[in-house]
N, C-alpha and C. Protein backbone atom coordinates (compact mmCIF):
# COMPACT_ATOMS: atom_id res chain seq x y z
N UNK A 1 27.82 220.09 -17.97
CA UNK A 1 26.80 219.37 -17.23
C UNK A 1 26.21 220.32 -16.20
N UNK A 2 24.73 220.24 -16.15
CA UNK A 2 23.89 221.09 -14.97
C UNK A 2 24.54 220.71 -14.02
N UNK A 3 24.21 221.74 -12.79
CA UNK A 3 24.34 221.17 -11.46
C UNK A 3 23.23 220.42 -10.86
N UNK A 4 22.11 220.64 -11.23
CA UNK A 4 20.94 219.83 -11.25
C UNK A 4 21.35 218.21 -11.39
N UNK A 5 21.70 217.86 -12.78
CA UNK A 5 22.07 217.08 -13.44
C UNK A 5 22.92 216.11 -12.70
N UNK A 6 24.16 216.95 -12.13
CA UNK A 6 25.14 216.63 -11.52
C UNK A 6 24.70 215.35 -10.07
N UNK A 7 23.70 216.37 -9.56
CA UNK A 7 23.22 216.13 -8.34
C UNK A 7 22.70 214.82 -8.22
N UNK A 8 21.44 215.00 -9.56
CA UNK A 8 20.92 214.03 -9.50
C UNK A 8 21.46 212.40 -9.86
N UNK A 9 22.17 212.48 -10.65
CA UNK A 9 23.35 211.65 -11.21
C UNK A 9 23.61 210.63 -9.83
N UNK A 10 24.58 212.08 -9.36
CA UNK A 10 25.02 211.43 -7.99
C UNK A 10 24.40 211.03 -7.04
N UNK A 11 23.27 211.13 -6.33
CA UNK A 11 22.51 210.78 -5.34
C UNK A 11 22.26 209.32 -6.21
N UNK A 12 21.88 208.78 -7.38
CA UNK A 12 21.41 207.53 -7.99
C UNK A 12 22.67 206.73 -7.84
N UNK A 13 23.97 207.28 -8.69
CA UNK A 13 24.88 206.36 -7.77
C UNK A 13 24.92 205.74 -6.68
N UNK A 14 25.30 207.05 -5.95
CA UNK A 14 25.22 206.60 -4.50
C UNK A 14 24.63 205.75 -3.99
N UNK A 15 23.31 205.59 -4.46
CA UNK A 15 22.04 204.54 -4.14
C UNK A 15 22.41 203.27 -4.64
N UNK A 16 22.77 203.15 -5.77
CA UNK A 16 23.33 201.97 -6.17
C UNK A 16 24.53 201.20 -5.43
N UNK A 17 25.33 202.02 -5.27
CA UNK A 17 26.43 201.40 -4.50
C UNK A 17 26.25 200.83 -3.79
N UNK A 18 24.97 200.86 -2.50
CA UNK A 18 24.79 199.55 -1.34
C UNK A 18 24.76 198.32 -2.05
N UNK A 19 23.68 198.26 -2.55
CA UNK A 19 23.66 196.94 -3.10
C UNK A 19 24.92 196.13 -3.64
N UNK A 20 26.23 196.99 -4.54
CA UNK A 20 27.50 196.29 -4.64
C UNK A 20 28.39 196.41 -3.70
N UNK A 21 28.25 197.02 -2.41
CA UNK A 21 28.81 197.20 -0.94
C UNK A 21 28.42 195.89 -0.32
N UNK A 22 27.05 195.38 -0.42
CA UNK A 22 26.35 194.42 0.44
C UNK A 22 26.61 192.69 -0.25
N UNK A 23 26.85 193.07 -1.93
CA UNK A 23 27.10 192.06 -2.30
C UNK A 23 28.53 191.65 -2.52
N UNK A 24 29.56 192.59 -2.36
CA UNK A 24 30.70 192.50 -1.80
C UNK A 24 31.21 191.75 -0.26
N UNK A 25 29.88 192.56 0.37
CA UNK A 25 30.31 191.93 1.61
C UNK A 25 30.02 190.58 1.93
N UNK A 26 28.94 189.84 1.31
CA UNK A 26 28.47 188.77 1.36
C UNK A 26 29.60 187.32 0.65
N UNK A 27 29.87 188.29 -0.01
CA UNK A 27 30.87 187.06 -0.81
C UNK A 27 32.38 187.24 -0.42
N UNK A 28 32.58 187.90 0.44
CA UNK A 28 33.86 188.00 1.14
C UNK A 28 34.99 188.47 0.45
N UNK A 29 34.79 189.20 -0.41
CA UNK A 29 35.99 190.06 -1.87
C UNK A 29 35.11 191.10 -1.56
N UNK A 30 37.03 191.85 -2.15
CA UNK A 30 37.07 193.41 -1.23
C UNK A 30 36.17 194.40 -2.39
N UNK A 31 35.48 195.57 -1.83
CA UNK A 31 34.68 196.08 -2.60
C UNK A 31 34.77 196.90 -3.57
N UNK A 32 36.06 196.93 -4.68
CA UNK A 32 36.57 197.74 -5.45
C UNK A 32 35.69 198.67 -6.16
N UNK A 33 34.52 197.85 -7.13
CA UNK A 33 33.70 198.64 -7.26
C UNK A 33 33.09 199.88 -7.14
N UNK A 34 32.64 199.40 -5.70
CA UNK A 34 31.57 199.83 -4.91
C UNK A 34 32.48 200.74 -4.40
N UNK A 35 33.66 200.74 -4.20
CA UNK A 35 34.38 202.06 -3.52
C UNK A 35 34.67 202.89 -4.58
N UNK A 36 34.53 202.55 -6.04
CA UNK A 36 34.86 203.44 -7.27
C UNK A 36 33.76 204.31 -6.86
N UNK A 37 32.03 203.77 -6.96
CA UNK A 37 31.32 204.43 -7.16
C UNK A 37 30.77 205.21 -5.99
N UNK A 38 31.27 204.90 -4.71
CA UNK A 38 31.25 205.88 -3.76
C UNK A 38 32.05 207.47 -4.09
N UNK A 39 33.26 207.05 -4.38
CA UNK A 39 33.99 208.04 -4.96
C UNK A 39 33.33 209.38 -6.18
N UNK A 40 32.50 208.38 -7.02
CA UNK A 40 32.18 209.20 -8.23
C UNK A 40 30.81 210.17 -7.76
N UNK A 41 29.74 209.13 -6.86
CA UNK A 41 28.70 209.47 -5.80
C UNK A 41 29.19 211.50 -5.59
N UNK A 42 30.09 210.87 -4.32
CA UNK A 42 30.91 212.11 -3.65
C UNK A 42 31.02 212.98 -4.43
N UNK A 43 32.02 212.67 -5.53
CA UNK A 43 32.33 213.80 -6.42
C UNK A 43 31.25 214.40 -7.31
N UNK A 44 30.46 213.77 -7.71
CA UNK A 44 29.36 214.70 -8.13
C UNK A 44 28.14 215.42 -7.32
N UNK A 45 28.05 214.94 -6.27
CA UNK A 45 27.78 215.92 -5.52
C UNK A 45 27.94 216.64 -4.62
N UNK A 46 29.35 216.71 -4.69
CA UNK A 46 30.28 218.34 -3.74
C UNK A 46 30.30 219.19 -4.99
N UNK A 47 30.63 218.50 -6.29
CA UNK A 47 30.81 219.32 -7.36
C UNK A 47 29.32 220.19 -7.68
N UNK A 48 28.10 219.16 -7.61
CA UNK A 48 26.98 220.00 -7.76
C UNK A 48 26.51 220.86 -7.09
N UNK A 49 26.84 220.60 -5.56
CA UNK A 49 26.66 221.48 -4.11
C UNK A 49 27.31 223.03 -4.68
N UNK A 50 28.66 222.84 -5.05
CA UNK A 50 29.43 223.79 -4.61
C UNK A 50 29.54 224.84 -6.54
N UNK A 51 28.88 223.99 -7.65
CA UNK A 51 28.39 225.08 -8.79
C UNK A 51 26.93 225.40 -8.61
N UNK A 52 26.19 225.33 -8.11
CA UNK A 52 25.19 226.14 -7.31
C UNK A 52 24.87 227.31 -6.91
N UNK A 53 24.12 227.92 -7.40
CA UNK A 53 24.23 229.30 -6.82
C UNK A 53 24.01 229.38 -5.41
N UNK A 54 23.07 228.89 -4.89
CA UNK A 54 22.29 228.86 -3.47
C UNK A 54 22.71 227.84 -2.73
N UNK A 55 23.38 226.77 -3.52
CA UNK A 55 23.63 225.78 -2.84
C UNK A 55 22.10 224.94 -2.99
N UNK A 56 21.96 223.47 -2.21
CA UNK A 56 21.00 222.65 -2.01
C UNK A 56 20.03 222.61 -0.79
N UNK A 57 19.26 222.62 -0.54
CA UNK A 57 18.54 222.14 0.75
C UNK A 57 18.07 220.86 0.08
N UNK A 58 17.60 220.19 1.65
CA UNK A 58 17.21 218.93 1.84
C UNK A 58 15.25 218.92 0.57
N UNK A 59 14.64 219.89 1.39
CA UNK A 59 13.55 220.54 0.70
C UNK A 59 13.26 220.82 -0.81
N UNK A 60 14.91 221.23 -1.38
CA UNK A 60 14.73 221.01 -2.73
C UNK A 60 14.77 219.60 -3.74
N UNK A 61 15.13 219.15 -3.08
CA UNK A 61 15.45 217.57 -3.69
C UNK A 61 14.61 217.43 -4.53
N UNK A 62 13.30 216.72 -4.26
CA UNK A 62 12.14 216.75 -5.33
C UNK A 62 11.77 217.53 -6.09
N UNK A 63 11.95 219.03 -6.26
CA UNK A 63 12.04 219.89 -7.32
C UNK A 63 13.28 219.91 -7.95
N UNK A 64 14.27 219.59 -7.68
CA UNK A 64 15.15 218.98 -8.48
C UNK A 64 14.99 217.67 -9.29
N UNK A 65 14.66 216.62 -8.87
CA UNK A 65 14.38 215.43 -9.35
C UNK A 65 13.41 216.04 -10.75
N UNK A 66 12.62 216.24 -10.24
CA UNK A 66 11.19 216.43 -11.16
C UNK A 66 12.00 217.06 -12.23
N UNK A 67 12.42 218.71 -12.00
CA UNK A 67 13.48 219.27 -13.15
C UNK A 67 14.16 218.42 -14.15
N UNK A 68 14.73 217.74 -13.34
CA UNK A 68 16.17 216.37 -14.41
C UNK A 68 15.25 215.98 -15.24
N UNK A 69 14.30 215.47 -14.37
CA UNK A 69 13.35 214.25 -15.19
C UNK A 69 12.62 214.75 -16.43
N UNK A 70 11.62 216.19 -16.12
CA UNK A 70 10.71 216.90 -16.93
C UNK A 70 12.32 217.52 -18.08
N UNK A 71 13.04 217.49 -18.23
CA UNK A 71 14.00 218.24 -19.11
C UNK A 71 14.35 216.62 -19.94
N UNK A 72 14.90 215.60 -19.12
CA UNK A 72 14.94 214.60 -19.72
C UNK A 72 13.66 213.87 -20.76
N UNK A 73 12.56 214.40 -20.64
CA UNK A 73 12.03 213.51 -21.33
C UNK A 73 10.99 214.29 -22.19
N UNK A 74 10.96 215.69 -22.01
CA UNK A 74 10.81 216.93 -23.39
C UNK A 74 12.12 216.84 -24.41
């Protein structure tokens, strides 16, 4: 798996997880889930951070995105 790939993966997790954090919290059961996918979040992107050559800036994000996407759909 790219580190690109990786990254992007994980930041979409991550994003997802509020919503089963918030709907956890609302219904008063504990957030098993949502703490799986925090976990997986994390791990794919320390893992993508750190197979990187340069590492990430904040700045690259959207040329990353675009990359995943333009490779995904050639």
């Amino acid at each position: 798996m790219n580190s690109d790939l990786m990254l992007v993966v994980g930041l979409i997790v991550g994003v997802l997880t509020i919503p089963a954090l918030l709907n956890a919290w609302t219904e008063g059961r504990p957030p098993r889930a949502a703490a799986i996918m925090v976990m997986i979040a994390i791990g794919l992107v320390v893992m993508a951070v750190r197979l990187a050559p340069g590492g990430y800036a904040l700045d690259d994000l959207p040329d990353v995105f675009f990359r995943v996407v333009g490779r995904l759909m050639n």
